[in-house]
Protein backbone atom coordinates (compact mmCIF):
# COMPACT_ATOMS: atom_id res chain seq x y z
CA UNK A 1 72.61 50.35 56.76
CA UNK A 2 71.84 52.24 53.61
CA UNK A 3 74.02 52.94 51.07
CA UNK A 4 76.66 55.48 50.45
CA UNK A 5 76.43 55.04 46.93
CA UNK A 6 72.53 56.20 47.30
CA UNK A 7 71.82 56.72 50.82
CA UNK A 8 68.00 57.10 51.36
CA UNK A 9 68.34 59.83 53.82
CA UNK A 10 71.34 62.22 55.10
CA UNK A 11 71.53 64.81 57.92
CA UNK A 12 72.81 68.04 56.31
CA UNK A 13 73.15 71.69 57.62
CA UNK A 14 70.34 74.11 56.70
CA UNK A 15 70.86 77.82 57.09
CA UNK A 16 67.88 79.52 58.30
CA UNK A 17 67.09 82.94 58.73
CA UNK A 18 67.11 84.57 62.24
CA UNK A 19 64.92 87.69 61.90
CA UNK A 20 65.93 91.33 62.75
CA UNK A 21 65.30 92.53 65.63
CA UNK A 22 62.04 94.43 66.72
CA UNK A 23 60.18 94.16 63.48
CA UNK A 24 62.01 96.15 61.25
CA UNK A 25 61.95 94.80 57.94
CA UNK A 26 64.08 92.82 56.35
CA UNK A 27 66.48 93.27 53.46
CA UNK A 28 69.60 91.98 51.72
CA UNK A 29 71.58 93.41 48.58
CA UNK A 30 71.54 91.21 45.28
CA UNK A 31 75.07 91.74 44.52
CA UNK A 32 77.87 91.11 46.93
CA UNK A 33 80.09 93.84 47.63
CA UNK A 34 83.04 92.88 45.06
CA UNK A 35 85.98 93.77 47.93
CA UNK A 36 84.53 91.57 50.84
CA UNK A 37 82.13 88.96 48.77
CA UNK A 38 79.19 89.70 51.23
CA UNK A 39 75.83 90.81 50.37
CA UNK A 40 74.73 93.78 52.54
CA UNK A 41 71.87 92.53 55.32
CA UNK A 42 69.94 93.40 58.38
CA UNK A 43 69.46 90.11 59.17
CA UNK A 44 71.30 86.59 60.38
CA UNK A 45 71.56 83.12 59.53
CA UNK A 46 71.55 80.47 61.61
CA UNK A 47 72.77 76.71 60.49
CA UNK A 48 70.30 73.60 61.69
CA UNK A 49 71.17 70.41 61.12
CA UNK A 50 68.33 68.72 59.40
CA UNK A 51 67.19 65.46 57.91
CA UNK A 52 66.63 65.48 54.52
CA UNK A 53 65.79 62.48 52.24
CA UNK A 54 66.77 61.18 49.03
CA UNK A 55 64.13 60.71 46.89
CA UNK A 56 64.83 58.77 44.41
CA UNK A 57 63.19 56.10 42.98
CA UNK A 58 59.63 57.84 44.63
CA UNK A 59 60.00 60.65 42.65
CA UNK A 60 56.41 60.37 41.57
CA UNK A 61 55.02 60.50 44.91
CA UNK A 62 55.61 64.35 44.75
CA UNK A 63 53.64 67.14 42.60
CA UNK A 64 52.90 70.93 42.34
CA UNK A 65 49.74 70.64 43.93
CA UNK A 66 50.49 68.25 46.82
CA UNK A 67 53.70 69.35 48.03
CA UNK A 68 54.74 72.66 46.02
CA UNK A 69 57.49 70.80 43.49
CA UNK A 70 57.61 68.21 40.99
CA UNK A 71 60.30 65.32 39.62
CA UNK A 72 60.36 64.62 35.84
CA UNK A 73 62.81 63.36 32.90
CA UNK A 74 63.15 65.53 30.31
CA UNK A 75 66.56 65.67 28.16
CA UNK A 76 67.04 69.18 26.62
CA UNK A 77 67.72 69.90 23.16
CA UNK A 78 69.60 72.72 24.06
CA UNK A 79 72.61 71.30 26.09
CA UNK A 80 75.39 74.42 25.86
CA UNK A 81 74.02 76.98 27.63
CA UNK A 82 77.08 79.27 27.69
CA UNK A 83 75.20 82.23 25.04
CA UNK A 84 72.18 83.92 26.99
CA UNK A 85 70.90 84.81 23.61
CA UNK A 86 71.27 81.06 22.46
CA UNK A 87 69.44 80.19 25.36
CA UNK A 88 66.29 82.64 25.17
CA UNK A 89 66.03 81.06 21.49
CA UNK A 90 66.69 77.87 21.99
CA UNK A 91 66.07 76.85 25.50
CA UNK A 92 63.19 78.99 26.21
CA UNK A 93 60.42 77.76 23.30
CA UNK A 94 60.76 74.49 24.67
CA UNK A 95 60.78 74.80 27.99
CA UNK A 96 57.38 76.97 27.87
CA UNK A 97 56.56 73.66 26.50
CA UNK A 98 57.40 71.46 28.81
CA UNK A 99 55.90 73.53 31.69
CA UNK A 100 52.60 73.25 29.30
CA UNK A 101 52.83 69.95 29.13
CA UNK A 102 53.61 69.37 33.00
CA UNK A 103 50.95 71.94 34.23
CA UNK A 104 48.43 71.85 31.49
CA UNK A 105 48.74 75.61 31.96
CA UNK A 106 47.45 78.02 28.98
CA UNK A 107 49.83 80.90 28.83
CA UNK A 108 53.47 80.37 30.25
CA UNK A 109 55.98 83.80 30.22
CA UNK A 110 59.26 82.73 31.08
CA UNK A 111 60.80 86.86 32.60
CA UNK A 112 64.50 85.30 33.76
CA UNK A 113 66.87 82.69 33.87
CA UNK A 114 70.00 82.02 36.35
CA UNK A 115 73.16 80.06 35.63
CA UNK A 116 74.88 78.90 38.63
CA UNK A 117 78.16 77.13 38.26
CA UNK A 118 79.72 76.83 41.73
CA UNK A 119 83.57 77.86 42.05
CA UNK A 120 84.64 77.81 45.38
CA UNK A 121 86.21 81.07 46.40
CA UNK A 122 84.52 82.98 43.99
CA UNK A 123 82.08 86.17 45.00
CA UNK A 124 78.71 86.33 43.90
CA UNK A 125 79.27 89.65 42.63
CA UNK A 126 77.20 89.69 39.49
CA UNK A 127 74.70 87.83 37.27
CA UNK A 128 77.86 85.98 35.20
CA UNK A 129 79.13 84.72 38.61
CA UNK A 130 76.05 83.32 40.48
CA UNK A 131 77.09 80.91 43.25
CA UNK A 132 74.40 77.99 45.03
CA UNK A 133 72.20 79.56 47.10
CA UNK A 134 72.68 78.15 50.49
CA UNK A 135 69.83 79.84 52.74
CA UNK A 136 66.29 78.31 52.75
CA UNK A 137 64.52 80.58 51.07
CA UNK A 138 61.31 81.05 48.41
CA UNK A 139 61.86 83.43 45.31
CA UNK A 140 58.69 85.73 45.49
CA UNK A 141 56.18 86.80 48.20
CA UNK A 142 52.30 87.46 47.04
CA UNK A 143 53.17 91.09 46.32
CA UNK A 144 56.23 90.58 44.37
CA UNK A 145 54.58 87.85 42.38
CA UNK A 146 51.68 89.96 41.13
CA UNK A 147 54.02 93.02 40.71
CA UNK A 148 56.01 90.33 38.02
CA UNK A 149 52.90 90.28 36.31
CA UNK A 150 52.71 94.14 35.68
CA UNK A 151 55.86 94.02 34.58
CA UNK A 152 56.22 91.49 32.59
CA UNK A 153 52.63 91.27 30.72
CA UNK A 154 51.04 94.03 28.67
CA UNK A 155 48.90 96.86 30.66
CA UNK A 156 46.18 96.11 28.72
CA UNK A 157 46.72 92.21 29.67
CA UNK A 158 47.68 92.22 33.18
CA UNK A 159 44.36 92.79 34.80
CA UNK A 160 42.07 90.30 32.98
CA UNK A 161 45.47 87.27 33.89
CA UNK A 162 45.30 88.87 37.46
CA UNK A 163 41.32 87.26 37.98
CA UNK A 164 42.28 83.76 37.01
CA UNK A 165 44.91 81.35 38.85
CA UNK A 166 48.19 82.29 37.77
CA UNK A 167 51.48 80.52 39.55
CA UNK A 168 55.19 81.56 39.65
CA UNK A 169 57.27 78.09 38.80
CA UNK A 170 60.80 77.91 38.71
CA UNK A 171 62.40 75.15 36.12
CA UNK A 172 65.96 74.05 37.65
CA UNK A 173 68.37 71.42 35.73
CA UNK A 174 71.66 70.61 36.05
CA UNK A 175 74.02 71.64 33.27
CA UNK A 176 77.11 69.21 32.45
CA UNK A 177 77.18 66.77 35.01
CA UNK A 178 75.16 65.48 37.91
CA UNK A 179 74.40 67.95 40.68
CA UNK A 180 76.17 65.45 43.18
CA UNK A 181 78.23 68.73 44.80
CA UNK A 182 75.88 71.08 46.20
CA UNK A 183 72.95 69.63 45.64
CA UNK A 184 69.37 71.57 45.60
CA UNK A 185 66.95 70.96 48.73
CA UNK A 186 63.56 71.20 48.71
CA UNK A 187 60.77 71.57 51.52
CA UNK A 188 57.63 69.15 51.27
CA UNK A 189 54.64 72.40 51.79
CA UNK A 190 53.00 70.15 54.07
CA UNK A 191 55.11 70.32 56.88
CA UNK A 192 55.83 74.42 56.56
CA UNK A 193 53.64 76.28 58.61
CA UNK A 194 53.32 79.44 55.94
CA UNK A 195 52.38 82.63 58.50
CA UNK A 196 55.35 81.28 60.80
CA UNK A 197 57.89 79.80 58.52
CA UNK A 198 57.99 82.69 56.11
CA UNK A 199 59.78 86.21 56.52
CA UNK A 200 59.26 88.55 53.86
CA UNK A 201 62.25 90.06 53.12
CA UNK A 202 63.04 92.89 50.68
CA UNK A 203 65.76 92.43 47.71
CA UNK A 204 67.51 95.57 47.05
CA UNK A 205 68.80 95.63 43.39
CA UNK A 206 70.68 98.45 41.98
CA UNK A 207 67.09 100.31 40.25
CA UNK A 208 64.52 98.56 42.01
CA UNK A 209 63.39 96.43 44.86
CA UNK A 210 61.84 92.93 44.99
CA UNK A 211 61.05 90.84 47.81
CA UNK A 212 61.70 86.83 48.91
CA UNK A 213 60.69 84.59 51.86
CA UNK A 214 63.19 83.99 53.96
CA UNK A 215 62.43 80.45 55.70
CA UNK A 216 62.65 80.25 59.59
CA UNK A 217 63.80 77.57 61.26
CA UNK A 218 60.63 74.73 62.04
CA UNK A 219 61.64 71.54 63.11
CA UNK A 220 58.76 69.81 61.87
CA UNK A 221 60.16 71.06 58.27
CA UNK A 222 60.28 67.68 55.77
CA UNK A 223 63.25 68.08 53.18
CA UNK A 224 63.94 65.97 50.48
CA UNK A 225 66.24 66.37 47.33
CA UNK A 226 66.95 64.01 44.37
CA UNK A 227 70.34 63.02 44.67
CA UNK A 228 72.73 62.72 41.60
CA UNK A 229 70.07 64.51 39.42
CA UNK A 230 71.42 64.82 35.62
CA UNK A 231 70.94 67.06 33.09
CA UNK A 232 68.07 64.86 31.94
CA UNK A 233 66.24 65.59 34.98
CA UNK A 234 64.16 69.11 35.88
CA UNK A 235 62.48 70.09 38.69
CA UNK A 236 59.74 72.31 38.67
CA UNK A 237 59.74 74.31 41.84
CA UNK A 238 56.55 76.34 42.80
CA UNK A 239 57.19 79.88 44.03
CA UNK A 240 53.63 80.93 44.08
CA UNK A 241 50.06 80.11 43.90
CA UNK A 242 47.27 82.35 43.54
CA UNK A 243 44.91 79.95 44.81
CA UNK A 244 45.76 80.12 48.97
CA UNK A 245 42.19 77.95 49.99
CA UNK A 246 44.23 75.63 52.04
CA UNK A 247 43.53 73.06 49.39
CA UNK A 248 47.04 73.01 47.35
CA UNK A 249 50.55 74.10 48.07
CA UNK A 250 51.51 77.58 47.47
CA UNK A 251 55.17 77.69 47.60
CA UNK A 252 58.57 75.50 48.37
CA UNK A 253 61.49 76.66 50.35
CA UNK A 254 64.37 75.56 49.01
CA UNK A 255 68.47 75.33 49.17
CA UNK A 256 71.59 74.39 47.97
CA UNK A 257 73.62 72.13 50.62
CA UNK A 258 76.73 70.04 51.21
CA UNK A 259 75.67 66.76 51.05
CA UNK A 260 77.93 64.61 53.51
CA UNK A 261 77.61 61.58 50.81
CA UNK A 262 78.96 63.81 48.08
CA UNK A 263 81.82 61.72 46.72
CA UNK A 264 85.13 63.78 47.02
CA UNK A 265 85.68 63.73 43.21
CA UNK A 266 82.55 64.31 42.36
CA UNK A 267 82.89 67.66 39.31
CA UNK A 268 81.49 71.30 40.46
CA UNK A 269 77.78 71.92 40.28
CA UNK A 270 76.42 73.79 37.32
CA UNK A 271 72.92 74.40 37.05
CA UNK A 272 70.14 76.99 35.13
CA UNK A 273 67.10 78.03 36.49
CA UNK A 274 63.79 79.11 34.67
CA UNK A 275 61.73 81.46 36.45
CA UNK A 276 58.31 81.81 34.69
CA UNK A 277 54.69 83.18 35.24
CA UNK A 278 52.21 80.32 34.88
CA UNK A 279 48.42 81.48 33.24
CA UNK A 280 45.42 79.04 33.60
CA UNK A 281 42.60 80.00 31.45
């Protein structure tokens, strides 16, 4: 029997999303409506119970390319992360270059970050109160990921980037202490069946409109996560790939989740996310 203190796999609820009804298109508010806590939808979610396994100590068995996210050790010198403004000037130079270094990319924008820190209770009303995600779900479709070009990059820029591979990677490490509680999932691309699996589903914001995946239920999906990551530890989660040949992964669903082996002391997640465009020359 494996361990509790590092089991190699546990079974874990995933919340999937059940499509609206006769095609209409999806959508869900960003910000939760601050009397009830919930975040406007035409849409449901449905809980699975799924297998998903701990990684650890294979963490090199998994890469951008192969399965759409990557493992790696990488203590930050910026450690605080309680002053956004401390954090684009600190945090940001050198994490563009540690996605350099990690994706041998040429050009790396970094256009937002996200702090989570999870209090239970608490509505995820606005950017200063972000709770763990816990819906499988991938940040940008194709359209929204070449609109975040456009609006991110120069006019005069934007086309020429727009002809060469360009990727969308998310950067997520825990802040504090290790992400025991509410740990992040991730979904190995090879066992996601894209055209199915994916609903493209718009995200209202007050002044403008994105839009996510939302990830239907697939038994055949593979999870794994890394469990007790630390703040030394990153994951680089891909949210996009321009190149869609068949021959690398173009995108991971992922989650938070209550993990069952969670010991019951074990401190509050707190975690930031990078969200960057990704230039190859």
């Amino acid at each position: 029997m494996a361990s509790t203190d590092n089991p190699s796999t546990v079974t874990a609820s995933i919340n999937y999303y059940v499509p609206p009804d006769n095609g209409v298109r999806a959508y869900v508010n960003v910000n939760s409506d601050p009397i009830t806590g919930e975040r406007g939808r035409n849409f449901d979610l449905a809980p699975r119970d799924m297998v998903i396994e701990n990684v650890r100590g294979k963490e090199d068995e998994y890469t951008l390319d192969k399965v759409g996210f990557q493992y790696h050790r990488s203590p930050a010198k910026h450690t605080s992360f309680l002053n956004d403004e401390e954090i684009k000037a600190e945090y940001y130079p050198e994490t563009i270059e540690l996605y350099k270094k990690l994706t041998g990319a040429s050009k790396v924008v970094i256009f937002d970050h996200t702090i989570r820190r999870h209090r239970p209770g608490q509505a995820d009303s606005s950017p200063d109160k972000r709770q763990p995600v816990a819906q499988a779900h991938v940040d940008q479709t194709t359209k929204a990921s070449i609109a975040r070009v456009h609006r991110h990059l120069p006019a005069e820029e934007a086309p020429e980037l727009l002809k060469k591979r360009f990727q969308i990677i998310n950067l997520w490490r825990p802040i504090s202490v290790p992400a025991l509680e509410w740990p992040l999932a991730l979904c190995d691309y090879r066992s996601v069946v894209p055209e199915k699996d994916a609903l493209p589903v718009a995200l209202v914001y007050p002044d403008r409109e994105g839009e996510t995946y939302g990830v239907v239920h697939n038994p055949n999906h593979k999870w794994k996560y890394l469990r007790g990551m630390t703040p030394e530890e990153v994951v680089l989660i891909k949210c996009f790939d321009s190149i869609q040949d068949g021959s690398v992964a173009v995108f991971t669903p992922h989650t938070g989740f209550e993990d069952p082996s969670t010991p019951p002391d074990a401190p509050l997640r707190e975690s930031i996310e990078i969200r960057a465009l990704v230039f190859y020359d």
